[in-house]
N, C-alpha and C. Protein backbone atom coordinates (compact mmCIF):
# COMPACT_ATOMS: atom_id res chain seq x y z
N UNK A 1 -167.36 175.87 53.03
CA UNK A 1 -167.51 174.50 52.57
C UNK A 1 -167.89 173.61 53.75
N UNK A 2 -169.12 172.79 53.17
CA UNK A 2 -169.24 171.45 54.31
C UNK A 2 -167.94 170.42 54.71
N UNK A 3 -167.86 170.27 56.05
CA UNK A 3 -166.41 169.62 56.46
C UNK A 3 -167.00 168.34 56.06
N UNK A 4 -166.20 167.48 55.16
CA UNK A 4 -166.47 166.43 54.99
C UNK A 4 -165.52 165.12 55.56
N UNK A 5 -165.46 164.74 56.32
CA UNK A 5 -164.03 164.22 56.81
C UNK A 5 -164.05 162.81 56.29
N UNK A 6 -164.30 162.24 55.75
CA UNK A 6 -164.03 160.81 54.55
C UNK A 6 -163.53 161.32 53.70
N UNK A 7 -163.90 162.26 52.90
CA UNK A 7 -163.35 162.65 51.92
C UNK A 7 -162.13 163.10 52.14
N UNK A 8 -161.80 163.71 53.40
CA UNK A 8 -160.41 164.42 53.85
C UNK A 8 -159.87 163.05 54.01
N UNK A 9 -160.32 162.27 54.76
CA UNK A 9 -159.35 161.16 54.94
C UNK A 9 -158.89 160.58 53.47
N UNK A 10 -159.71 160.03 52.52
CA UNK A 10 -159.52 159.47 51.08
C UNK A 10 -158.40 160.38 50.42
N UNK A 11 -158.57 161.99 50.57
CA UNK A 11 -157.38 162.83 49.82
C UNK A 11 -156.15 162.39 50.99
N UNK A 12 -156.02 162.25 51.98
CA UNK A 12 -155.28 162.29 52.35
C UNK A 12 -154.40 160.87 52.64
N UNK A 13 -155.10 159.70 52.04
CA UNK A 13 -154.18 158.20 52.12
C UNK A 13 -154.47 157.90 50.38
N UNK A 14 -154.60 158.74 49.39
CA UNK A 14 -154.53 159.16 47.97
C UNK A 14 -152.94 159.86 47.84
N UNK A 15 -153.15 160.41 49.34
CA UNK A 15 -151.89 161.86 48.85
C UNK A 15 -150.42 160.53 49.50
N UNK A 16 -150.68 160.01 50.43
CA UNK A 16 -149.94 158.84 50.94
C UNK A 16 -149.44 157.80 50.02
N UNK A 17 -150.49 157.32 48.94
CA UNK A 17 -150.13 156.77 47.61
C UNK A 17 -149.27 157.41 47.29
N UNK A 18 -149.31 158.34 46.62
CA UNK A 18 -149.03 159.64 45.43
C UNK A 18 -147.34 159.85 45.86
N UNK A 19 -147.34 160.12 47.08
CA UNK A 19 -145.96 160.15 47.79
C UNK A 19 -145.10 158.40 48.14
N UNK A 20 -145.75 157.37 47.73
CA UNK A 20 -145.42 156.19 47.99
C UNK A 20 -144.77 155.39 46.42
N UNK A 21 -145.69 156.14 45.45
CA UNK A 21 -145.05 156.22 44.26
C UNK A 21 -144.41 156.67 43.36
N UNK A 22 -145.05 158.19 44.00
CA UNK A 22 -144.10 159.16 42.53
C UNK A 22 -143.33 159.76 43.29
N UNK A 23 -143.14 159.98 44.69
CA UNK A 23 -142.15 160.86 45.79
C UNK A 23 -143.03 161.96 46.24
N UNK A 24 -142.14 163.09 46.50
CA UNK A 24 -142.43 163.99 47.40
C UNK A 24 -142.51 164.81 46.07
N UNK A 25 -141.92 165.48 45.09
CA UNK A 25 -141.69 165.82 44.00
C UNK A 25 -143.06 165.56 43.13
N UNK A 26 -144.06 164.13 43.22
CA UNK A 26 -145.10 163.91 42.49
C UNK A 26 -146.03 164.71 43.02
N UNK A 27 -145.64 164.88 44.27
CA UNK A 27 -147.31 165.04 45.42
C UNK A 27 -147.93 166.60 45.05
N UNK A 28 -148.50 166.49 44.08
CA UNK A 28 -149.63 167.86 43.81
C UNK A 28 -150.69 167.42 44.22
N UNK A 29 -151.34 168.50 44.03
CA UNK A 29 -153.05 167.94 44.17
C UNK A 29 -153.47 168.32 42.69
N UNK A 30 -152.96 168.23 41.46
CA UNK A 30 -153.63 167.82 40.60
C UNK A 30 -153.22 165.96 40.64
N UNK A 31 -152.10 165.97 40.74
CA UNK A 31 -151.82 164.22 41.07
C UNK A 31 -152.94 163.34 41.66
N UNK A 32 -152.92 163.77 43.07
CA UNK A 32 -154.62 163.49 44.41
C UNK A 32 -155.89 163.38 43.40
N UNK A 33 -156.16 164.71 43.01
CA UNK A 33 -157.38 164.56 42.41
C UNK A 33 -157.31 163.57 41.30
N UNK A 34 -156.25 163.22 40.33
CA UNK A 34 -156.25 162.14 39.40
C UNK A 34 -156.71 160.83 40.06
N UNK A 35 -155.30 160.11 40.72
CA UNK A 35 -155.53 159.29 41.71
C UNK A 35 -156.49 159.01 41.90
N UNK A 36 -156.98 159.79 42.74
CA UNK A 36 -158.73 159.44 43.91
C UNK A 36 -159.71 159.97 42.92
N UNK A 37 -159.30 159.73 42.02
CA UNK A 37 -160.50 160.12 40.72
C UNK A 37 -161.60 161.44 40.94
N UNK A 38 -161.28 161.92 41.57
CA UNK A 38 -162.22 163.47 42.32
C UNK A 38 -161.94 164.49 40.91
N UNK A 39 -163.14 165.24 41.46
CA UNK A 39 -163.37 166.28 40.06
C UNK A 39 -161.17 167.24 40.14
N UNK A 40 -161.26 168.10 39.20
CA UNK A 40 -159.90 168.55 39.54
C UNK A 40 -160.39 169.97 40.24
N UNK A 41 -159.24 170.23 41.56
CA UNK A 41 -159.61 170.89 41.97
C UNK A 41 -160.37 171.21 43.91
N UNK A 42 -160.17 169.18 43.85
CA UNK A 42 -161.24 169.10 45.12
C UNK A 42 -159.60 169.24 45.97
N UNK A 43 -158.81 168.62 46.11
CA UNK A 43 -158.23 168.56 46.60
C UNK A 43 -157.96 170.05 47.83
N UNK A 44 -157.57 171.09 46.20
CA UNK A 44 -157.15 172.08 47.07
C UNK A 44 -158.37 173.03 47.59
N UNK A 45 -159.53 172.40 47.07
CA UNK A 45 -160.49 173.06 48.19
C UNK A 45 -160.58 172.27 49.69
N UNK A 46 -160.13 171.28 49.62
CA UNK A 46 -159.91 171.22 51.10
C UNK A 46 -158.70 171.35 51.73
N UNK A 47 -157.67 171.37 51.18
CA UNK A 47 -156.33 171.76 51.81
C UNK A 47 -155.64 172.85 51.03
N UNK A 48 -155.64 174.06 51.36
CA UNK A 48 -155.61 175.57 50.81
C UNK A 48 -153.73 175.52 50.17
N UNK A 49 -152.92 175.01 51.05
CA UNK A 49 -151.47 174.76 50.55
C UNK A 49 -151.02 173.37 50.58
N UNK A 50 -150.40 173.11 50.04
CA UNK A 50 -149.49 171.54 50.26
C UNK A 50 -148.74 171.49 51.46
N UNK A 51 -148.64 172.56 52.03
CA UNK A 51 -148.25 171.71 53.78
C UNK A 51 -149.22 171.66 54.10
N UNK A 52 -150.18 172.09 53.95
CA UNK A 52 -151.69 171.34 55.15
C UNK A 52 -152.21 169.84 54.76
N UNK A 53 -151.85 169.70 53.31
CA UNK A 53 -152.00 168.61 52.66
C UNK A 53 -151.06 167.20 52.91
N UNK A 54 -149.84 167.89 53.22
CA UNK A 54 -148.23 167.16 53.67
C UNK A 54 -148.66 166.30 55.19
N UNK A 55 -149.13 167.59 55.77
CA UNK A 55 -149.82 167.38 57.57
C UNK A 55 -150.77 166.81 57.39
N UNK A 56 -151.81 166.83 56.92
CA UNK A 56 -152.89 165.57 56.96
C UNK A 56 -152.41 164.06 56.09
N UNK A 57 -151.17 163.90 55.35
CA UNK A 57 -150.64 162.88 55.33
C UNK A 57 -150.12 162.27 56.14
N UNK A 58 -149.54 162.82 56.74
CA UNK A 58 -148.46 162.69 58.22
C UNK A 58 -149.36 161.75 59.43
N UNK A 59 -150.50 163.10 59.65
CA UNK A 59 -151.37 162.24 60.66
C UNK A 59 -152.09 160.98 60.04
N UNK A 60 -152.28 160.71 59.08
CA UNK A 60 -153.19 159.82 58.32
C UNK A 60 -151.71 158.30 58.60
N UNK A 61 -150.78 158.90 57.85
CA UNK A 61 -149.43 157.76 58.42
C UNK A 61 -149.65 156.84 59.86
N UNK A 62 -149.39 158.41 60.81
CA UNK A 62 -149.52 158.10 62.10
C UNK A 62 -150.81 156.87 62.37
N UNK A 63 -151.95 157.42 61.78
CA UNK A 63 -153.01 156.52 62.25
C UNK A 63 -153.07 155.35 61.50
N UNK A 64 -152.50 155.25 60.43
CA UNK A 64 -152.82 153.94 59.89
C UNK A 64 -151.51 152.85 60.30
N UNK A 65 -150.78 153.94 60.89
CA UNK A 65 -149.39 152.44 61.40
C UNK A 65 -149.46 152.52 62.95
N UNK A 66 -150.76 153.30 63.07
CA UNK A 66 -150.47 152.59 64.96
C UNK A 66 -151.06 151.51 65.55
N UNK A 67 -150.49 151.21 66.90
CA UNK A 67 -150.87 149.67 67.32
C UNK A 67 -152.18 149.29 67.14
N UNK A 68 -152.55 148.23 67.35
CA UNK A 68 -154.30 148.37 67.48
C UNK A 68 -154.23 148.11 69.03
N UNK A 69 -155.22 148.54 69.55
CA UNK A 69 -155.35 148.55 70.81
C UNK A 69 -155.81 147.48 71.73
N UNK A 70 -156.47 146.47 70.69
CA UNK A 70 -156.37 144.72 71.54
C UNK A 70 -155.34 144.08 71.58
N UNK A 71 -154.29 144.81 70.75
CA UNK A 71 -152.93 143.62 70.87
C UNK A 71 -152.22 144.56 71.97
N UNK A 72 -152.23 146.36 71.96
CA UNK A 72 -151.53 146.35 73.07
C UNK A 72 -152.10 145.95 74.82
N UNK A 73 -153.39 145.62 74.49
CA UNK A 73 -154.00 145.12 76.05
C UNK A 73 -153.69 143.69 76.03
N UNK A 74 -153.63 142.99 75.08
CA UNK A 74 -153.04 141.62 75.76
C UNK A 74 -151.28 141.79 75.88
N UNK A 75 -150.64 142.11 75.28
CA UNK A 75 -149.36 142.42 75.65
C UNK A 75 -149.28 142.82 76.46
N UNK A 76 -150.23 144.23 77.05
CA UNK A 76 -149.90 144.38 78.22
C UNK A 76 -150.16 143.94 79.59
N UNK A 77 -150.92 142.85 79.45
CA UNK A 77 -151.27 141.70 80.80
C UNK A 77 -150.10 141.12 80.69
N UNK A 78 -149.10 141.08 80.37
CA UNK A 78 -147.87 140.17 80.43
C UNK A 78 -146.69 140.59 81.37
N UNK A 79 -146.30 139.80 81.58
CA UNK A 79 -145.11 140.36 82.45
C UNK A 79 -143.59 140.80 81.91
N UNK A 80 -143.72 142.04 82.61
CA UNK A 80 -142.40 143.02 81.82
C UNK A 80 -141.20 142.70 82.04
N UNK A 81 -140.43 142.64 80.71
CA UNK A 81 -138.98 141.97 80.66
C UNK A 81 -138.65 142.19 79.24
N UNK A 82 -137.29 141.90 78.68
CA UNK A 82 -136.91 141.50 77.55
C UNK A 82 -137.88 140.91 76.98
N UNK A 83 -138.58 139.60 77.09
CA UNK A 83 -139.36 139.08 76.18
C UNK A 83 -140.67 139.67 75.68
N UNK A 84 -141.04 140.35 76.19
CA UNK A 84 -142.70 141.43 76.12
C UNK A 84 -141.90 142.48 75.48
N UNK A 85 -140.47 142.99 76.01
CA UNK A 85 -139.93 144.09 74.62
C UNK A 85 -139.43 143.77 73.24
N UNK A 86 -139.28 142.75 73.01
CA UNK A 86 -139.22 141.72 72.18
C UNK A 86 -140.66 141.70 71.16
N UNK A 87 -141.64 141.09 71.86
CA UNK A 87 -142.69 140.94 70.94
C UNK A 87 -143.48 142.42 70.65
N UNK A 88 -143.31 143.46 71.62
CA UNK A 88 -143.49 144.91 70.87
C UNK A 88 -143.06 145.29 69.61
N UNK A 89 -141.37 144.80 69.90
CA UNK A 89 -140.40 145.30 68.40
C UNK A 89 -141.28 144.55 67.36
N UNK A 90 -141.48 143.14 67.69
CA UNK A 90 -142.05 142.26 66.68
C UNK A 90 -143.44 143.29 66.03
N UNK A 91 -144.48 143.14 67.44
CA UNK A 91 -145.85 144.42 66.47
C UNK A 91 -145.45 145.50 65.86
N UNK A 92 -144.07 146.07 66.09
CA UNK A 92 -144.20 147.29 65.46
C UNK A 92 -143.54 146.91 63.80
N UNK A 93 -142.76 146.13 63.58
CA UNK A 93 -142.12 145.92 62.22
C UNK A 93 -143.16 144.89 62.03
N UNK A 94 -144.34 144.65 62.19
CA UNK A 94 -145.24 143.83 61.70
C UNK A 94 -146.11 144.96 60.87
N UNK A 95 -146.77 145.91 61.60
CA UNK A 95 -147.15 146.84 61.49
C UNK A 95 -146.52 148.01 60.32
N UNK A 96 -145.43 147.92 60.37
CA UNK A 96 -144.35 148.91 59.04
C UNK A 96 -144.35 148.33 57.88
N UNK A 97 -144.33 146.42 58.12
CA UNK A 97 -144.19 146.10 56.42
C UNK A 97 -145.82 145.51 56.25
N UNK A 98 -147.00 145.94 57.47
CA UNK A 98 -147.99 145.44 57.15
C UNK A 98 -148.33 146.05 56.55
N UNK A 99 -148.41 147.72 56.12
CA UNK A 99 -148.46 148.74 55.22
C UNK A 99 -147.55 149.42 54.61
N UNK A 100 -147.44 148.97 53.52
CA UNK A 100 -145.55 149.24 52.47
C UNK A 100 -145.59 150.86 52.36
N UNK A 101 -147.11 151.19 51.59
CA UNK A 101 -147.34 152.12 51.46
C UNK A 101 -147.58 153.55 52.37
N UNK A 102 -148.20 153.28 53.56
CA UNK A 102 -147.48 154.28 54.71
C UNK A 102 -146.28 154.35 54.82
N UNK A 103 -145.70 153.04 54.76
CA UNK A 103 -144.32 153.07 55.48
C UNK A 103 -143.28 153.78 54.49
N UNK A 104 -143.36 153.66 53.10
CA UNK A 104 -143.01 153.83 52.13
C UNK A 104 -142.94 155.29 52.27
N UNK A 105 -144.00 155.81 52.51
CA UNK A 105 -144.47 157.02 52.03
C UNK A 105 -144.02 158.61 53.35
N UNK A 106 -143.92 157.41 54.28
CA UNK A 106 -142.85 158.07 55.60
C UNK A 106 -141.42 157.93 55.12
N UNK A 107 -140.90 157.13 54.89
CA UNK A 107 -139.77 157.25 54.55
C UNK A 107 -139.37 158.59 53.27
N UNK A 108 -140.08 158.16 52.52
CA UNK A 108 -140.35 159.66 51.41
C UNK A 108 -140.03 160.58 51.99
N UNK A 109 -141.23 160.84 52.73
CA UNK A 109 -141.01 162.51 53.82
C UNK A 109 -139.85 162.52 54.40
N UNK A 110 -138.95 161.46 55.21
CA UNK A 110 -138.07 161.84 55.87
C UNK A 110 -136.73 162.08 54.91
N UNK A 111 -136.91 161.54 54.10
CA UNK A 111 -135.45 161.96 53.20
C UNK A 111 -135.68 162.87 52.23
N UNK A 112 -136.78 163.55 51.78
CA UNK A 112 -137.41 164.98 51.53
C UNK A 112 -137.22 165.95 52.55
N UNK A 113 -137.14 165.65 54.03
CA UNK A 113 -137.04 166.26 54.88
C UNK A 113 -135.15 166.85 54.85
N UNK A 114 -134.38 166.65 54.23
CA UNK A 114 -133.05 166.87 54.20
C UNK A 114 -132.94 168.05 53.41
N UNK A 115 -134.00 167.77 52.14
CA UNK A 115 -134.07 169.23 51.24
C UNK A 115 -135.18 169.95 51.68
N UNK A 116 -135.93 169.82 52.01
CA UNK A 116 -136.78 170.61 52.10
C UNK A 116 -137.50 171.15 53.80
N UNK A 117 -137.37 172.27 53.92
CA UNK A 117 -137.26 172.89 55.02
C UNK A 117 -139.00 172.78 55.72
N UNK A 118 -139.46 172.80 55.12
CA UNK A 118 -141.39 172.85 55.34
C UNK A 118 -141.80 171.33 55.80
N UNK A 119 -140.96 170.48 54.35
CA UNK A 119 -141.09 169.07 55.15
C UNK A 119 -140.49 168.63 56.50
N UNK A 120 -139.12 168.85 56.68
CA UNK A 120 -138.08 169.08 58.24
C UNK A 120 -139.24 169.04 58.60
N UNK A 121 -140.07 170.37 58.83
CA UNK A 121 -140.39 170.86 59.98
C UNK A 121 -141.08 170.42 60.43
N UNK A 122 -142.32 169.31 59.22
CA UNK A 122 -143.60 169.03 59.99
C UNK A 122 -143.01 167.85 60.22
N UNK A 123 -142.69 166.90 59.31
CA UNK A 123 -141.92 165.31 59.81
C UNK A 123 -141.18 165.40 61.24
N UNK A 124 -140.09 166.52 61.37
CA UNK A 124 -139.40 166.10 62.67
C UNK A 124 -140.52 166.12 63.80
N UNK A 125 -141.17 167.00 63.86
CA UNK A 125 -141.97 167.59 65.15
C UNK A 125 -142.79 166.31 64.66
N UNK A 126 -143.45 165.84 64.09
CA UNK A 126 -143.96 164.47 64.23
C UNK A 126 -143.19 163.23 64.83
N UNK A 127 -142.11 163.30 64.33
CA UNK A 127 -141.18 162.09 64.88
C UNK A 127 -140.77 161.94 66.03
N UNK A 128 -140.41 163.60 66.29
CA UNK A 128 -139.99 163.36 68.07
C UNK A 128 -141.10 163.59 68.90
N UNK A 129 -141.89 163.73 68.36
CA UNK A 129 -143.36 163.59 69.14
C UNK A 129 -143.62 162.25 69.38
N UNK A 130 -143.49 161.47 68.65
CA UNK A 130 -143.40 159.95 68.86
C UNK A 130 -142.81 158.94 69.33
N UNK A 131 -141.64 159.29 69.03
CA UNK A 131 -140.37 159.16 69.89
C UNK A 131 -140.91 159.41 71.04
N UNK A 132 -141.05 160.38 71.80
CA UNK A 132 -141.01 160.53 72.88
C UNK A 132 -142.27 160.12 73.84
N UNK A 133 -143.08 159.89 73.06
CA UNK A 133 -144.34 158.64 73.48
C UNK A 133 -144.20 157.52 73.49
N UNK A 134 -142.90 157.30 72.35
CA UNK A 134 -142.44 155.92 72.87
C UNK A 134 -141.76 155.33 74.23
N UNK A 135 -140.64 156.42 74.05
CA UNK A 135 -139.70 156.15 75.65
C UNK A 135 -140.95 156.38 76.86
N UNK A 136 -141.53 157.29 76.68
CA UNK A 136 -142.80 157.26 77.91
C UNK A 136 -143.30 155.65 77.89
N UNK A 137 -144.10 155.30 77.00
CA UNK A 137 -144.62 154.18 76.78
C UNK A 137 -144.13 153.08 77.38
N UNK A 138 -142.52 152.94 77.00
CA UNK A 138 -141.65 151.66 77.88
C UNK A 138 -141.45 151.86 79.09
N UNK A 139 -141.24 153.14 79.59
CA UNK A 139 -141.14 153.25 80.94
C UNK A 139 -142.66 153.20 81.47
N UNK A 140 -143.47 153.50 80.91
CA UNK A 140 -144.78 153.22 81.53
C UNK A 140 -145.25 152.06 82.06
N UNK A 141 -144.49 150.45 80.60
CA UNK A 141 -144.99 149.71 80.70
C UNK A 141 -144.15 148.64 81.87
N UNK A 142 -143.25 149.48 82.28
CA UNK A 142 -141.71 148.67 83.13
C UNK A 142 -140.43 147.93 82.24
N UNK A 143 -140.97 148.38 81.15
CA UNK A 143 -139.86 147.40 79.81
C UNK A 143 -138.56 148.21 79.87
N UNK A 144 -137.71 146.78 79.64
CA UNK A 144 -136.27 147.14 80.34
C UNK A 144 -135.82 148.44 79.28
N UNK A 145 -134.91 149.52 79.50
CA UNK A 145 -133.98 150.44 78.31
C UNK A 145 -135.17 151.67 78.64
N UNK A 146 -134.13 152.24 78.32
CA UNK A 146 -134.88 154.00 78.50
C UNK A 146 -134.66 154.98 77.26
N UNK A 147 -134.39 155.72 77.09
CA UNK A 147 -134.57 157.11 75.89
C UNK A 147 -133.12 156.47 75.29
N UNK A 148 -132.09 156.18 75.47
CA UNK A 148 -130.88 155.70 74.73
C UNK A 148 -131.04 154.31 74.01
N UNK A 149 -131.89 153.48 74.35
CA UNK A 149 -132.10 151.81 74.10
C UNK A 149 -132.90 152.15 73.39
N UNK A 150 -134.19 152.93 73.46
CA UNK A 150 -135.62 153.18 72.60
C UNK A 150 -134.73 153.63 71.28
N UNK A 151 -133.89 154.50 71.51
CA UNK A 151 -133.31 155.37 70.01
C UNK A 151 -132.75 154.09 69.43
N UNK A 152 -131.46 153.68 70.02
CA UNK A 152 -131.02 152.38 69.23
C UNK A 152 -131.92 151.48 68.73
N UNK A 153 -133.33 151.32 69.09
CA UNK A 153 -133.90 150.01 68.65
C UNK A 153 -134.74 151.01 67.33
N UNK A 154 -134.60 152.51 67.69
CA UNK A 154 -135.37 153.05 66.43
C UNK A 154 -134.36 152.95 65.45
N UNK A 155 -133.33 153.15 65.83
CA UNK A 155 -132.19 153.27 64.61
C UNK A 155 -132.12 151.78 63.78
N UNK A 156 -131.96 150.93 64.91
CA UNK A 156 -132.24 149.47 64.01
C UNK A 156 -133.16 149.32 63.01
N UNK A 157 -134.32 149.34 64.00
CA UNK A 157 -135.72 148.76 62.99
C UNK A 157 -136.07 149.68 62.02
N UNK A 158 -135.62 151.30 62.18
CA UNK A 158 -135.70 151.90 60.38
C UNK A 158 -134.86 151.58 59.14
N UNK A 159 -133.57 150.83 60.02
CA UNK A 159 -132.71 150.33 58.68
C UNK A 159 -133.12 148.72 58.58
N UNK A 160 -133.62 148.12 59.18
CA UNK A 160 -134.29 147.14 58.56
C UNK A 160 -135.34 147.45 58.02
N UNK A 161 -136.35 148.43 57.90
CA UNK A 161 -137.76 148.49 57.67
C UNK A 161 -136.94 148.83 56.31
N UNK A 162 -136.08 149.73 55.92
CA UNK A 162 -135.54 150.72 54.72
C UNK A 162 -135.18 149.48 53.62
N UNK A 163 -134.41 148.27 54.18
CA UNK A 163 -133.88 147.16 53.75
C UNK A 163 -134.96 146.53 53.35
N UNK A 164 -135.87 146.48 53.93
CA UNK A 164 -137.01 145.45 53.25
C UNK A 164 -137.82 145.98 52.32
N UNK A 165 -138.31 147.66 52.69
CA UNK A 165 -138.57 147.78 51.66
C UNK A 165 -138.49 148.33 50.36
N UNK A 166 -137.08 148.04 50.19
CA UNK A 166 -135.94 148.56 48.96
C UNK A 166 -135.64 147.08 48.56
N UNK A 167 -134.32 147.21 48.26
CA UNK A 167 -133.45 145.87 47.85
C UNK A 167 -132.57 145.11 49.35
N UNK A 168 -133.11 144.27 49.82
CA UNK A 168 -132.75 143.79 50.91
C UNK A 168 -131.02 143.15 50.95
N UNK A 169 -130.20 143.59 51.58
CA UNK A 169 -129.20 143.00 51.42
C UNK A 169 -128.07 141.36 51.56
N UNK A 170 -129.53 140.78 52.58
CA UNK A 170 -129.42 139.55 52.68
C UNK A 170 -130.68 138.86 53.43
N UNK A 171 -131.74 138.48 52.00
CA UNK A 171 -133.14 138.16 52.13
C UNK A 171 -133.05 137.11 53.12
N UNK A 172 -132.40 136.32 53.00
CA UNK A 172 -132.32 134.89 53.97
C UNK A 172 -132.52 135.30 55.37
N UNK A 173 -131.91 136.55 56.04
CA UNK A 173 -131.58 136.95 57.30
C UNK A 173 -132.68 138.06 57.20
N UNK A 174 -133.72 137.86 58.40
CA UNK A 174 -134.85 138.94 59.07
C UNK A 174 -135.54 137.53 60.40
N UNK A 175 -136.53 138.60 60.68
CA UNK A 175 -137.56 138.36 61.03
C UNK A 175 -137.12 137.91 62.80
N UNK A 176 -137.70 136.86 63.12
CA UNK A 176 -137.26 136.72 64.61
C UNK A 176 -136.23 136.66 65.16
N UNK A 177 -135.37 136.25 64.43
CA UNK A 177 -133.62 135.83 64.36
C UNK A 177 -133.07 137.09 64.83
N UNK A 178 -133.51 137.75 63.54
CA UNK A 178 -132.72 139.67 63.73
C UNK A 178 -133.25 140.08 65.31
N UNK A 179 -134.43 140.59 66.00
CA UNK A 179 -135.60 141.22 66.48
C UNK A 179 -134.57 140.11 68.22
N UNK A 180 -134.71 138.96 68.19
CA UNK A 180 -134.33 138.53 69.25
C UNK A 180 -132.73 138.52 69.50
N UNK A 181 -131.79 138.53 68.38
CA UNK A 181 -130.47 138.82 68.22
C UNK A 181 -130.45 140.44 68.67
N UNK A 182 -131.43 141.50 68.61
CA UNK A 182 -131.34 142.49 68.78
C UNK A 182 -131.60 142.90 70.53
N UNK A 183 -132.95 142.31 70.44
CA UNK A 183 -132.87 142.42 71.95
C UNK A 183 -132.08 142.34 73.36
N UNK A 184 -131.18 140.91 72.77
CA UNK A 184 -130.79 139.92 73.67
C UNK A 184 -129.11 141.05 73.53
N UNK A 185 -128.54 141.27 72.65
CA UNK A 185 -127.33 141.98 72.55
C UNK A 185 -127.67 143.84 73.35
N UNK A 186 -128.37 143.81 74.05
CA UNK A 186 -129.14 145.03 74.22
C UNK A 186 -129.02 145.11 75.86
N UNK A 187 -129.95 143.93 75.98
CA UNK A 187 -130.46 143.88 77.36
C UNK A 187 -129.84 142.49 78.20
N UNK A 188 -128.96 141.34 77.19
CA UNK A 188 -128.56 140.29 77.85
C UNK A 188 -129.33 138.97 77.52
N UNK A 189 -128.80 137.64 76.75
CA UNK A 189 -129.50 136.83 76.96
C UNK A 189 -130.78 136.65 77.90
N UNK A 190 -131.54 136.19 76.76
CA UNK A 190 -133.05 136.01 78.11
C UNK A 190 -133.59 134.35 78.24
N UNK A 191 -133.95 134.03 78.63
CA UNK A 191 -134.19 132.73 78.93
C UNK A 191 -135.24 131.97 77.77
N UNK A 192 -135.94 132.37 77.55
CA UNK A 192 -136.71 131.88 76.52
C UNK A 192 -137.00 132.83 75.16
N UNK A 193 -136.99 131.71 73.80
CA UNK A 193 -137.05 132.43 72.77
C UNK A 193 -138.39 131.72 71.80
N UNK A 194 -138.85 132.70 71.69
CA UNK A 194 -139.71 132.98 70.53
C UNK A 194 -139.88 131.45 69.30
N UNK A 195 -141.00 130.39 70.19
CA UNK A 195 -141.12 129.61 68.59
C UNK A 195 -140.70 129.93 66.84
């Protein structure tokens, strides 16, 4: 078969839907091919099992919730401190509820990942792959906290990301309030806050 890679990409943020609405449980590729309106059948001619199909969701996740790369070059002309780790946390939960449906659809996988051993395997090795580009990343960039501070601020911002996009437990309370209340209890009052 001709590699068609649009089309791989379309089955594969179809299959990101599919898992954003019906779960992990919906995600066939007769589902995909409904969805993305494709003859029946296309699907699994390009992805031979549903973990190759699972894995090109995964990476498709990855790419559609990562930074864009002009906001991390002006962030990164800034000077490193609490407040530049601050407005990171800010791009990245900008970025999680800027797409419900990635984000949605990661979360899927990871609590599929409890039953199911195929999912574990590809989600974790994705996650701590990332993870650990993250803690590189802050230490790269001189931003205060290392591999213990990076985890806590992951542990935070997935139960806020989970909270927002479920049933929030107290709508009134997010956004800069939380993100600079988080920082500052972390690393220490910082001198200036966020308009």
């Amino acid at each position: 078969m001709v590699r068609n890679d649009e089309r791989r990409v379309l089955i594969a943020d179809t299959a990101i839907r599919v898992l954003a609405e019906a779960g992990a449980r919906g995600l066939t590729f007769r589902a995909v091919d409904a969805e993305a309106h494709l003859p029946r059948g296309t699907t699994s001619n390009y992805f031979r099992a549903r973990s190759t199909l699972i894995g090109a969701a995964i990476d498709r996740i990855g790419a559609r919730l990562a930074p864009n790369p002009e906001t991390l070059r002006t962030l990164g002309r800034r000077t490193a401190g609490p407040d530049l780790f601050a407005d990171y946390i800010r791009d990245i939960i900008d970025r999680l509820l800027g797409d419900r449906e990635a984000t949605t659809a990661l979360f899927e996988l990871r609590l599929n990942a409890a039953r199911d051993p195929e999912i574990g395997e590809r989600i974790g090795h994705w996650l701590r792959t990332a993870f650990a580009a993250d803690v590189a990343f802050n230490a790269d960039a001189g931003l205060p906290g290392g591999r213990f501070e990076i985890a806590l601020f992951h542990y935070a911002i997935d139960g806020y990301i989970l909270d927002r996009l479920t049933m929030p437990i107290a709508p009134d309370i997010g956004g800069d309030p939380v993100i600079d209340t988080l920082v500052d209890a972390l690393f220490g009052p910082r001198t200036q806050r966020r308009p």
